[in-house]
C-alpha atoms as a PDB file:
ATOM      1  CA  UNK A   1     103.467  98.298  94.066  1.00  0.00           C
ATOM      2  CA  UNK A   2     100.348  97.542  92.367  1.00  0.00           C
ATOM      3  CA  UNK A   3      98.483  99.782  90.062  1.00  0.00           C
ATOM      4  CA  UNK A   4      95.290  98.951  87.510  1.00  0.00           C
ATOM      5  CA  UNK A   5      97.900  98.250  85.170  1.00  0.00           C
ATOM      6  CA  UNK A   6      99.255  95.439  87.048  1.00  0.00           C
ATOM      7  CA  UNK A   7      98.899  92.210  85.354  1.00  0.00           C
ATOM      8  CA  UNK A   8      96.132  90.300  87.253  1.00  0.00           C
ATOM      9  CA  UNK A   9      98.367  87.341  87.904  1.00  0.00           C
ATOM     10  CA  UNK A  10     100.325  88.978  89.657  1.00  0.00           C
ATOM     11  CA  UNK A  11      97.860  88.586  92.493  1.00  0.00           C
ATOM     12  CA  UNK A  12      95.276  86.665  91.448  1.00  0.00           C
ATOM     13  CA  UNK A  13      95.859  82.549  91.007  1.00  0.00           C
ATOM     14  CA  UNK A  14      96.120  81.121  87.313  1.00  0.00           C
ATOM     15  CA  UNK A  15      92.876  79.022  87.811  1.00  0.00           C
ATOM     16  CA  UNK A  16      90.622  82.573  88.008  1.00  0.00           C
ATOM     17  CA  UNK A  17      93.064  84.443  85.382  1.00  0.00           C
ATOM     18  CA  UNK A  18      92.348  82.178  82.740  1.00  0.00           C
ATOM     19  CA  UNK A  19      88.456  81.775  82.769  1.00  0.00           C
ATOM     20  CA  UNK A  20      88.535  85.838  83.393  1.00  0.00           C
ATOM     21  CA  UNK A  21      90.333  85.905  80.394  1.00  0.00           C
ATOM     22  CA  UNK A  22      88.557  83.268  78.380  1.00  0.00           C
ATOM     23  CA  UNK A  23      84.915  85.113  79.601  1.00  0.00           C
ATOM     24  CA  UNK A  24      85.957  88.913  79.554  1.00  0.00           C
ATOM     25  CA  UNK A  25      89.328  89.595  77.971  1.00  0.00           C
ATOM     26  CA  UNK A  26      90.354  90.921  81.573  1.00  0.00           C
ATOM     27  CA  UNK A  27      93.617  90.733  82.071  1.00  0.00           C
ATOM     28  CA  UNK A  28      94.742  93.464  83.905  1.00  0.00           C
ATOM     29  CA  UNK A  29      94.099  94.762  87.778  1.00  0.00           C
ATOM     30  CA  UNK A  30      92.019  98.076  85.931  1.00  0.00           C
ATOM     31  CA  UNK A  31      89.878  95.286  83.902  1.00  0.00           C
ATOM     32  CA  UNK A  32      88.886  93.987  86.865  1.00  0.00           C
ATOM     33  CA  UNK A  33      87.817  96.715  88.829  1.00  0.00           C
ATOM     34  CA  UNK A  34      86.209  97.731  85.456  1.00  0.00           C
ATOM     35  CA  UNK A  35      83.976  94.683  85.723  1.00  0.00           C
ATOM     36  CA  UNK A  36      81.175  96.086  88.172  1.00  0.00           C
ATOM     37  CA  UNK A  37      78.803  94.513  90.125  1.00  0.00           C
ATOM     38  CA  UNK A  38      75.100  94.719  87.852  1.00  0.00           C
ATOM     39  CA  UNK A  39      73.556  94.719  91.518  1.00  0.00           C
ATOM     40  CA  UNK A  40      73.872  94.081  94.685  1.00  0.00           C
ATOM     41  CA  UNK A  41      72.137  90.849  96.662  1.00  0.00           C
ATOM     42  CA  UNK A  42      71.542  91.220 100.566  1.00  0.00           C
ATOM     43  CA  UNK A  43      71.132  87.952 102.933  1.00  0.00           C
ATOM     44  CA  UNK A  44      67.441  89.095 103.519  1.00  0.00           C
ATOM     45  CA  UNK A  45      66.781  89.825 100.094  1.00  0.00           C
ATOM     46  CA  UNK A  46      65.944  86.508  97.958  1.00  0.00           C
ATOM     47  CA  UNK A  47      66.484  87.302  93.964  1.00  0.00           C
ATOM     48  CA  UNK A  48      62.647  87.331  92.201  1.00  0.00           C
ATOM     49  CA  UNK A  49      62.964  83.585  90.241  1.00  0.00           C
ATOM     50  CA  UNK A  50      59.641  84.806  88.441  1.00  0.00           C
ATOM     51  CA  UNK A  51      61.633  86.919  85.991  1.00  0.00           C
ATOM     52  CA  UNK A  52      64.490  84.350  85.244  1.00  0.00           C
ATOM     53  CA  UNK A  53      64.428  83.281  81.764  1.00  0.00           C
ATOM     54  CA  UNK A  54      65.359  80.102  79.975  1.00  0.00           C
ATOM     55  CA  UNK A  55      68.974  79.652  78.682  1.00  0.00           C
ATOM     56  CA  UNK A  56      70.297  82.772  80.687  1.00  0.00           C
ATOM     57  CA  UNK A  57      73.406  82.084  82.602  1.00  0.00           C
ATOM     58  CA  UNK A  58      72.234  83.357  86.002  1.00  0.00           C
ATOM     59  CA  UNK A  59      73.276  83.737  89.845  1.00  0.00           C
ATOM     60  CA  UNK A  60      70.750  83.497  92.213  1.00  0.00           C
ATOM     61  CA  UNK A  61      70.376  84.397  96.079  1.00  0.00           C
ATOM     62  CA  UNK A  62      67.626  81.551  97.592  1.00  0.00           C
ATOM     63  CA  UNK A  63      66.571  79.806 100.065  1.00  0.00           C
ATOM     64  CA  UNK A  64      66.338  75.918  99.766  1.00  0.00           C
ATOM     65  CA  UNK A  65      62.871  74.594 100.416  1.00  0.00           C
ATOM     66  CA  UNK A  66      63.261  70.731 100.235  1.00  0.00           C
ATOM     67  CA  UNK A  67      66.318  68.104  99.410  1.00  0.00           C
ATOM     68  CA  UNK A  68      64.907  65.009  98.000  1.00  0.00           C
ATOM     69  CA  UNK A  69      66.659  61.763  97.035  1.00  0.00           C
ATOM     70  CA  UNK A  70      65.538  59.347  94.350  1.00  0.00           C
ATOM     71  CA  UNK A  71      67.075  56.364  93.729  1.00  0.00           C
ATOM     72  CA  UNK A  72      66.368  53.930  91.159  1.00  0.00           C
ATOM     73  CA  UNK A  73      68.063  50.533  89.837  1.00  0.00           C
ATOM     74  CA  UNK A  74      69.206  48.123  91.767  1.00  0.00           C
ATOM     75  CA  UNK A  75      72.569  47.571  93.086  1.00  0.00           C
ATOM     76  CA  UNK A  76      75.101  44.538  91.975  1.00  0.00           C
ATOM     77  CA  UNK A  77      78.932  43.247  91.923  1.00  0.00           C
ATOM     78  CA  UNK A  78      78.963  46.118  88.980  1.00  0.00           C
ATOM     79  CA  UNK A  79      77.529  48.635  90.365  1.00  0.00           C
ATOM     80  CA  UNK A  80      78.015  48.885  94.068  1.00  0.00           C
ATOM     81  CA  UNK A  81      75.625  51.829  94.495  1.00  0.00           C
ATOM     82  CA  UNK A  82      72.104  52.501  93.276  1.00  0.00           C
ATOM     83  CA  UNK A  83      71.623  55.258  90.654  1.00  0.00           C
ATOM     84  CA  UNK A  84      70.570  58.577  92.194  1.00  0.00           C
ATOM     85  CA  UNK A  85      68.901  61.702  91.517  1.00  0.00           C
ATOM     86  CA  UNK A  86      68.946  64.226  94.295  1.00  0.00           C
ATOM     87  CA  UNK A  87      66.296  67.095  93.522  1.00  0.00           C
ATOM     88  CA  UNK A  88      66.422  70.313  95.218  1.00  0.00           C
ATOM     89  CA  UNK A  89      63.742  73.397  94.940  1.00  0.00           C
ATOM     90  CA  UNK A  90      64.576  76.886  96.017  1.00  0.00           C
ATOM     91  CA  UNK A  91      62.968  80.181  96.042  1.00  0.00           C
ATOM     92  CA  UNK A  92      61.208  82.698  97.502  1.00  0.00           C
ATOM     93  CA  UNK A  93      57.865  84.285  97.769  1.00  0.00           C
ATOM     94  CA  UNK A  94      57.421  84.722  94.501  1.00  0.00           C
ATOM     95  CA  UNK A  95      58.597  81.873  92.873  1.00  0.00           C
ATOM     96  CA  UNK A  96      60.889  78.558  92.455  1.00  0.00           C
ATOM     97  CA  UNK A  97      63.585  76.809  90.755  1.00  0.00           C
ATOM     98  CA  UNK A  98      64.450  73.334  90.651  1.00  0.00           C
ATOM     99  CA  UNK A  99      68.231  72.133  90.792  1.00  0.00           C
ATOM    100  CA  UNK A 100      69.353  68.765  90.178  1.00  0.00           C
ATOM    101  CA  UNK A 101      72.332  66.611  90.445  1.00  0.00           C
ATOM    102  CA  UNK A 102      72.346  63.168  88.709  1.00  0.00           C
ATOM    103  CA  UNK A 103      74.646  60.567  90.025  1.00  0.00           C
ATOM    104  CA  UNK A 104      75.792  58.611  93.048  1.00  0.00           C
ATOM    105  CA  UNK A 105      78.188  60.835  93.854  1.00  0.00           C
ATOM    106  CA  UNK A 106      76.022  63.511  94.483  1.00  0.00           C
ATOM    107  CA  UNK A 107      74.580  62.365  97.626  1.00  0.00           C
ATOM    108  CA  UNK A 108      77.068  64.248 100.152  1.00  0.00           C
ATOM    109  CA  UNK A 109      75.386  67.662  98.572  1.00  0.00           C
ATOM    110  CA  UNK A 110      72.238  66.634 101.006  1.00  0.00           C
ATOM    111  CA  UNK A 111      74.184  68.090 104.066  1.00  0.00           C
ATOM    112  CA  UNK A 112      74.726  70.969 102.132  1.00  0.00           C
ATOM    113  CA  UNK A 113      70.923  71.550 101.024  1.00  0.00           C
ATOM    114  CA  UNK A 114      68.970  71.407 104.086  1.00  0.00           C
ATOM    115  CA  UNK A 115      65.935  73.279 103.710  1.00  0.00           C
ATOM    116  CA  UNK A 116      66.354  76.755 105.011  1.00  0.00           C
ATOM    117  CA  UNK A 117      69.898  77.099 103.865  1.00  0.00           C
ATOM    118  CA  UNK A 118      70.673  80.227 101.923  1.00  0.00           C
ATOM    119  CA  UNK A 119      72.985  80.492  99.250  1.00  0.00           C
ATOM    120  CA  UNK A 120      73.924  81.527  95.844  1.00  0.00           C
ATOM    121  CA  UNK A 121      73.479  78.864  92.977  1.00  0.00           C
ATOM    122  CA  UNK A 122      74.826  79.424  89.412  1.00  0.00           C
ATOM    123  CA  UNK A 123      74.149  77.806  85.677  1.00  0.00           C
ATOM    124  CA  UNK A 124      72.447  77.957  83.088  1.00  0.00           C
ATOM    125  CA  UNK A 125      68.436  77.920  83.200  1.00  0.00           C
ATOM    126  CA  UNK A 126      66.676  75.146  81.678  1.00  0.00           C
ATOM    127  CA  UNK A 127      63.284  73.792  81.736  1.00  0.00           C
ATOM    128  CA  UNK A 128      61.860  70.199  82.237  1.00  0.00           C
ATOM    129  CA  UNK A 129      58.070  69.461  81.937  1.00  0.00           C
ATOM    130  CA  UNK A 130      57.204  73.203  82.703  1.00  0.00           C
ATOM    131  CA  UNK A 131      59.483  73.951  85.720  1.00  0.00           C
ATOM    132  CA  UNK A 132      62.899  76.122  85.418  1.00  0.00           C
ATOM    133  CA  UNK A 133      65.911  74.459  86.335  1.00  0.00           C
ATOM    134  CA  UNK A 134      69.941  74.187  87.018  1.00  0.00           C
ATOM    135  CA  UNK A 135      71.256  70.961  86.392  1.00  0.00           C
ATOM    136  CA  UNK A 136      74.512  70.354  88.481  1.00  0.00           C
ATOM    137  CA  UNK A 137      74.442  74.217  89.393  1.00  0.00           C
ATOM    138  CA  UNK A 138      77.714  75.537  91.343  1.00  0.00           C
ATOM    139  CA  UNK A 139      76.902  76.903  95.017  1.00  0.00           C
ATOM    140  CA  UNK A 140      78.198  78.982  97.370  1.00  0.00           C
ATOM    141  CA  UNK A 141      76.607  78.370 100.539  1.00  0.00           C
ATOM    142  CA  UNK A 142      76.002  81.191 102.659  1.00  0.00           C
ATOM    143  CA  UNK A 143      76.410  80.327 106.248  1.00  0.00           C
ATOM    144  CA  UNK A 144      77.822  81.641 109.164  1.00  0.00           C
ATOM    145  CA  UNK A 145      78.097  78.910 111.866  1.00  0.00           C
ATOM    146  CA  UNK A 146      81.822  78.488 111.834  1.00  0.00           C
ATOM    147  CA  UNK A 147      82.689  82.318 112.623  1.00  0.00           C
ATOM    148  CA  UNK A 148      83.138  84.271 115.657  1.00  0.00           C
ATOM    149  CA  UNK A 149      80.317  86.523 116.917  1.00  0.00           C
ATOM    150  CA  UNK A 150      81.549  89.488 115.920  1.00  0.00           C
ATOM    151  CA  UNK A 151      82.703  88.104 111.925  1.00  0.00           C
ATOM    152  CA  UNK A 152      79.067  86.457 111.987  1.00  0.00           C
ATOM    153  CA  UNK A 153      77.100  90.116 112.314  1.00  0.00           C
ATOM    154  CA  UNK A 154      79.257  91.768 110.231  1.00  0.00           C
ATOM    155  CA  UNK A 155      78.696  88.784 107.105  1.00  0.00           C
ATOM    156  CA  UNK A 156      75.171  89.109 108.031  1.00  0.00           C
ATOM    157  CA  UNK A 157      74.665  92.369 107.197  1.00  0.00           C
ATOM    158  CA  UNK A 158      77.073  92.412 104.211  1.00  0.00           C
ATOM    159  CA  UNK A 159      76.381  93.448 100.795  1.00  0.00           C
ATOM    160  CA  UNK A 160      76.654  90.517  98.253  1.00  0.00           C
ATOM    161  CA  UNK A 161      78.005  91.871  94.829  1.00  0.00           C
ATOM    162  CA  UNK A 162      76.492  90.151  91.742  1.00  0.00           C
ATOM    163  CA  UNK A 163      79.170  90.199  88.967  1.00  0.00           C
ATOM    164  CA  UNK A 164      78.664  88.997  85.010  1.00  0.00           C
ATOM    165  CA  UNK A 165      79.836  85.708  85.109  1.00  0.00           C
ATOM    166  CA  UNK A 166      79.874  83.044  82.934  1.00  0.00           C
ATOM    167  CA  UNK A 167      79.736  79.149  83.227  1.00  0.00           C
ATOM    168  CA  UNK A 168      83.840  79.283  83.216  1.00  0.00           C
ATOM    169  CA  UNK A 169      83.818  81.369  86.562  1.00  0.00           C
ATOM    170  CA  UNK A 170      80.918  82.317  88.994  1.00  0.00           C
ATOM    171  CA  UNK A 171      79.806  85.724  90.680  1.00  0.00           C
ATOM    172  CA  UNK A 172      81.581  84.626  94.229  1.00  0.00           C
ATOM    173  CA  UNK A 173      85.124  83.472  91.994  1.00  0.00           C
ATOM    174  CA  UNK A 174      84.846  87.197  90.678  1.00  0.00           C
ATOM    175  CA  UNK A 175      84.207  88.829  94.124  1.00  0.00           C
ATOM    176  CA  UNK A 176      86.772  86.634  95.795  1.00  0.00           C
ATOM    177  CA  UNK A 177      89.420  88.071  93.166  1.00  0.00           C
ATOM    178  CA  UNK A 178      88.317  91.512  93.783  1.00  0.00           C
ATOM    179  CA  UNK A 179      88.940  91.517  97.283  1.00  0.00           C
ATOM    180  CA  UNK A 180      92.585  90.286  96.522  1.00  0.00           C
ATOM    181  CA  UNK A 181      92.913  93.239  94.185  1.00  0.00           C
ATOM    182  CA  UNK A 182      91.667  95.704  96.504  1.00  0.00           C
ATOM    183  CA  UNK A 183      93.368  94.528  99.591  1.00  0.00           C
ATOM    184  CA  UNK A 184      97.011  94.625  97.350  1.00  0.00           C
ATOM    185  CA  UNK A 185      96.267  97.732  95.637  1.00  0.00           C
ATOM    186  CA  UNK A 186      97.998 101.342  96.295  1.00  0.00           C
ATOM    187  CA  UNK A 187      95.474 104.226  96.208  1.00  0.00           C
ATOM    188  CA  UNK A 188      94.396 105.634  92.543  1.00  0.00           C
ATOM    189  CA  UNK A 189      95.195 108.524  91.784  1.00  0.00           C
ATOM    190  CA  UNK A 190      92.290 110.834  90.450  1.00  0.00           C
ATOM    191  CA  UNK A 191      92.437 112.544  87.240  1.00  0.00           C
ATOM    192  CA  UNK A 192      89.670 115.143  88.303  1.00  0.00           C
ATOM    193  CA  UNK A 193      90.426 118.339  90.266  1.00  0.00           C
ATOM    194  CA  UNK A 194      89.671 118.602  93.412  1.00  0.00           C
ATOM    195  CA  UNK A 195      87.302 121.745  93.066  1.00  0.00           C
ATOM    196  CA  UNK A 196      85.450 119.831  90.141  1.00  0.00           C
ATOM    197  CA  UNK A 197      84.589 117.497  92.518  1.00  0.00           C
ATOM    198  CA  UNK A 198      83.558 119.754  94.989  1.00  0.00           C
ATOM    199  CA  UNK A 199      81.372 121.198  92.361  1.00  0.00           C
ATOM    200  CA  UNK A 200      79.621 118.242  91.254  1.00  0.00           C
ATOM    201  CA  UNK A 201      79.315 116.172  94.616  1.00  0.00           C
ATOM    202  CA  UNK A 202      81.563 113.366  93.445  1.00  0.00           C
ATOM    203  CA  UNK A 203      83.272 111.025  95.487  1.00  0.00           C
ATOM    204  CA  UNK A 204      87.391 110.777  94.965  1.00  0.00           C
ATOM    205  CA  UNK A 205      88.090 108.242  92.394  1.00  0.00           C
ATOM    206  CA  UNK A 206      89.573 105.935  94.805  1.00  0.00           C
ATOM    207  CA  UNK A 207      86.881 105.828  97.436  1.00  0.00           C
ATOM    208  CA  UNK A 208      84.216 105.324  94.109  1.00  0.00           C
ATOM    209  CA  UNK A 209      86.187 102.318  92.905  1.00  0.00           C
ATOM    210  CA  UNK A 210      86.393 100.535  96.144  1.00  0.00           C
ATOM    211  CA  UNK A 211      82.961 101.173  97.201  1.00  0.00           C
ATOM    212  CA  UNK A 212      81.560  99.838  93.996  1.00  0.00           C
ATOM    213  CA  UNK A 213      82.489  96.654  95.041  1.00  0.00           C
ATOM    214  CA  UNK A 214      82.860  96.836  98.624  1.00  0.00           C
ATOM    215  CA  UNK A 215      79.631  99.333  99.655  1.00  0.00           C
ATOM    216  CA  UNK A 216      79.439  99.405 103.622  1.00  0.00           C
ATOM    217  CA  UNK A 217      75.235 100.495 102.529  1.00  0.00           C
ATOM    218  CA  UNK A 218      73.855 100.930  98.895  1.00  0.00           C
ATOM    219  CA  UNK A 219      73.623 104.634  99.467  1.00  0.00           C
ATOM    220  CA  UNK A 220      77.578 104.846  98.882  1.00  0.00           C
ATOM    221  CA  UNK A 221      76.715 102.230  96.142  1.00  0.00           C
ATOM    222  CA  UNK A 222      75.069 104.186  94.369  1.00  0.00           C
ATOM    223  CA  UNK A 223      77.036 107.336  95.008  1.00  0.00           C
ATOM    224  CA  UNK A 224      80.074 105.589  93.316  1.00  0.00           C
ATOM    225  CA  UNK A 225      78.063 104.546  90.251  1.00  0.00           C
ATOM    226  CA  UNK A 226      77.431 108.334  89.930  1.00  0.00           C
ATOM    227  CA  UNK A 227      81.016 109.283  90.003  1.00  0.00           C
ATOM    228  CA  UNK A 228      82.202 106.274  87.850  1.00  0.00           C
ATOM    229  CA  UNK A 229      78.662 107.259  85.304  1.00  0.00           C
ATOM    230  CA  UNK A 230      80.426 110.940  85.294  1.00  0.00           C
ATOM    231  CA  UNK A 231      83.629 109.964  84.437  1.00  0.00           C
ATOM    232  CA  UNK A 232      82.435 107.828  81.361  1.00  0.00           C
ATOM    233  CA  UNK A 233      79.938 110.901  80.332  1.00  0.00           C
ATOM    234  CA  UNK A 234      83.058 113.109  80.470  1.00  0.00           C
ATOM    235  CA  UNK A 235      85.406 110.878  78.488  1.00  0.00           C
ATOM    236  CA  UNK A 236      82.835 111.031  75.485  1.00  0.00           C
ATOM    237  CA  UNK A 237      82.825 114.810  75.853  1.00  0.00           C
ATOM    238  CA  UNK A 238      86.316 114.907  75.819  1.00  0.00           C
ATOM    239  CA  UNK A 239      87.004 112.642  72.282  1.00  0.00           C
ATOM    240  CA  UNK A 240      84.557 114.982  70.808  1.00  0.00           C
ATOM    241  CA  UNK A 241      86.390 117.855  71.791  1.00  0.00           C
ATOM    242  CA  UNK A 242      89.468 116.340  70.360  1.00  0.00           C
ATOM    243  CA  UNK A 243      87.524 115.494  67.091  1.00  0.00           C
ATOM    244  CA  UNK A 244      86.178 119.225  66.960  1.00  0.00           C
ATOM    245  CA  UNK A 245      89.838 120.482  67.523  1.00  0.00           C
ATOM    246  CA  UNK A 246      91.221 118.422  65.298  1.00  0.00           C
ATOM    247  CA  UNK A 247      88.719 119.161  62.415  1.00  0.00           C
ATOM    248  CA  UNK A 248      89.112 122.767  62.899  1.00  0.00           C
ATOM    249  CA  UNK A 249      92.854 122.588  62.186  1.00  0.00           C
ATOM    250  CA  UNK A 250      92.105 121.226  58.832  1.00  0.00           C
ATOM    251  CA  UNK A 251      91.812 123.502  55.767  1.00  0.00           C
ATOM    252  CA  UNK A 252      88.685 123.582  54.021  1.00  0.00           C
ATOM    253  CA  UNK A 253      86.889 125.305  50.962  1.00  0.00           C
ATOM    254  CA  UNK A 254      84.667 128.292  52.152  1.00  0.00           C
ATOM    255  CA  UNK A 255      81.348 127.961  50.562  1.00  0.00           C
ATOM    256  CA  UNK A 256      79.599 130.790  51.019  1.00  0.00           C
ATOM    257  CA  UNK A 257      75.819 131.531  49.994  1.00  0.00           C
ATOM    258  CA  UNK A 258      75.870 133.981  47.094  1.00  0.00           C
ATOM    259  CA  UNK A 259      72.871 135.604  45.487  1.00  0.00           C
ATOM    260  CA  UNK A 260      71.263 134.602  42.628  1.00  0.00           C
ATOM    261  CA  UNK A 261      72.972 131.532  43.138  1.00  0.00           C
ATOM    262  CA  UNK A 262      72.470 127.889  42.713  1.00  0.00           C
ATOM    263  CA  UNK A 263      70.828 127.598  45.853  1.00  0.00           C
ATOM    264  CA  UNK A 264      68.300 130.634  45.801  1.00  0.00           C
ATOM    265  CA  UNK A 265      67.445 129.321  41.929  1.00  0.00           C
ATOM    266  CA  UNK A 266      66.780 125.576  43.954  1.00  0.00           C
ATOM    267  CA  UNK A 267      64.675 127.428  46.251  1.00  0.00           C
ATOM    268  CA  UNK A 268      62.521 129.236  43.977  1.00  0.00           C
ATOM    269  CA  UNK A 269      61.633 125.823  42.528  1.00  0.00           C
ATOM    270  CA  UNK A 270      60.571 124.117  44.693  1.00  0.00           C
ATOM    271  CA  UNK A 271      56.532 123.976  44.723  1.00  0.00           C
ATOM    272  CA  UNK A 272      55.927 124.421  48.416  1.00  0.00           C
ATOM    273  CA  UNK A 273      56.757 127.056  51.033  1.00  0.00           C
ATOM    274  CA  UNK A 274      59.722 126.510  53.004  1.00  0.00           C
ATOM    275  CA  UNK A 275      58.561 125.976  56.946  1.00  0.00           C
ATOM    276  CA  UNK A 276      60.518 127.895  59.352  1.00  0.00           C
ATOM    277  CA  UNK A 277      62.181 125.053  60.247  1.00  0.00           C
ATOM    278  CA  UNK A 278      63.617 124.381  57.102  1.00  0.00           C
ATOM    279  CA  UNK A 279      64.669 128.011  56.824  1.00  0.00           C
ATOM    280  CA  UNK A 280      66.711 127.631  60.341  1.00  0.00           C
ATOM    281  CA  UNK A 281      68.654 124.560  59.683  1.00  0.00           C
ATOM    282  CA  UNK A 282      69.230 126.001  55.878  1.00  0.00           C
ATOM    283  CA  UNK A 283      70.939 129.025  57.588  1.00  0.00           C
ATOM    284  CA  UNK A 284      72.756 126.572  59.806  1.00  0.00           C
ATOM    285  CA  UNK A 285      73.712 124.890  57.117  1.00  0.00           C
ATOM    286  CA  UNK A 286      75.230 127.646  54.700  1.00  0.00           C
ATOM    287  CA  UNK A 287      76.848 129.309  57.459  1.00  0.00           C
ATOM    288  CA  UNK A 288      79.057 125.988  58.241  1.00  0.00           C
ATOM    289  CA  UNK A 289      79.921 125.288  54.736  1.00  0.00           C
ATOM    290  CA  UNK A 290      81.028 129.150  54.860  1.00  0.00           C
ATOM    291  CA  UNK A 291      83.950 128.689  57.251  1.00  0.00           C
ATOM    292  CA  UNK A 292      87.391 127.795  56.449  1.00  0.00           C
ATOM    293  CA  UNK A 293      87.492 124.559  57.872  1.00  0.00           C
ATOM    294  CA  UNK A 294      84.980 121.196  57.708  1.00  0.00           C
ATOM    295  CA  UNK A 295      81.782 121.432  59.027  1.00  0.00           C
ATOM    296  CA  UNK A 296      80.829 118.701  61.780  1.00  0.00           C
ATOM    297  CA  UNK A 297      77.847 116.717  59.750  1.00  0.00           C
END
């Protein structure tokens, strides 16, 4: 049985517990699910490079443009291979980003990058002589060549969630753990009433969860952040409830106003007229400090 408080390695492999930990203090199958998607990418869609900034930790959904190889040095008993630089631009129709890999052994990631290749790319934005780049970026490359038909459409038209990530673990590492989650995990049960629901238009906790991360269209995407938005607005409500109940159990001093007291003798010297404003919240005010228990200021 697995519930959201399930330890998350019970499911999910050491080497994406840790960083998840390190990163986010998750540690639990309800952190998890708690981490939500900020958006969601779609194979068409490329991300808008314009609006990256430098030293943000992004994930990016591009196309690759052109792979090119530099070498420099020459080659000896030493050094068997020249010294390499493979550059690599992506973007999209509004912009461009430069990644680069430095190193010899970088030279298999050609077959990877061949221009018109879509994928997702992840680091940490830098910038060398004006142009934004990742150096040594992670990649997930998003290709569908080795599935059947039928797997191929249904990847195509799939939703790609964007998670938080960090340089420790990337969006896909996040999404891949997710799907174990959700694939191991018995139905949630909702704290909500049915009829409240029915009320409001809300979607069954459950269904909400799930389709935050796993939307079949972003209509139901955005129908679950609604639910999951409601439940956060009604927890608030519901501490302050508890704080006003709580407070109101307490004994307190009545104050109340008295004539010819202290307050009408600060009134009456004061050089100005009092605005009606300042007469309303006065009468607010006295009446609170009137009542047998603390007022809520």
């Amino acid at each position: 049985m697995v519930d959201i408080d399930s330890p998350l390695s019970a499911i999910v492999g050491g080497r994406t517990v840790k960083p998840l930990d390190r990163a986010f203090g998750i540690r639990a199958v309800g952190d998890l699910l708690r981490h939500y998607p900020r958006r969601l990418a779609e194979r068409g869609e490329l991300t808008d490079l314009g609006s990256l900034r430098v030293d943000d930790e992004v994930t990016v959904l591009a196309e690759v443009r052109r792979c090119t190889r530099h070498e420099f040095g020459r080659p000896g008993r030493s050094r068997p291979a020249a010294n390499m630089r493979l550059e690599v631009e992506v973007g999209d129709a509004r912009g461009a980003l430069q990644l680069v890999f430095f190193g010899p052994r970088q030279a298999w990631r050609e077959k990877d990058l061949q221009p018109g290749t879509l994928g997702l790319f992840s680091g940490k934005v830098g910038e060398f002589r004006g142009r934004r780049q990742l150096s040594h970026p992670d990649y997930l490359i998003l290709s569908s060549t080795e599935m059947l038909e039928q797997e191929a459409d249904v990847f195509a038209n799939r939703l790609i969630p964007v998670y938080p990530a960090s340089s420790q673990i990337r969006s896909w590492a996040i999404a891949n753990a997710v799907a174990l989650v959700l694939d191991a995990l018995d139905p949630i049960a909702d704290p909500v009433p049915v009829e409240v629901r029915a009320r409001h238009a809300l979607m069954d906790l459950n269904s909400a969860i799930r389709a935050m991360h796993q939307p079949d269209d972003r209509d139901q995407w955005f129908a679950a952040r609604r639910r999951l938005k409601w439940d956060e607005a009604l927890l608030v409500q519901l501490v302050l409830a508890q704080r006003r109940t709580r407070a109101a159990a307490n004994p307190a001093t009545p104050r109340p106003p008295r004539a010819g007291g202290v307050l009408d003798a600060f009134d009456a010297r004061l050089p100005f007229t009092l605005t009606a404003g300042q007469r309303e919240v006065g009468a607010v005010l006295s009446e609170e400090i009137a009542a047998a228990h603390p007022m809520h200021r």
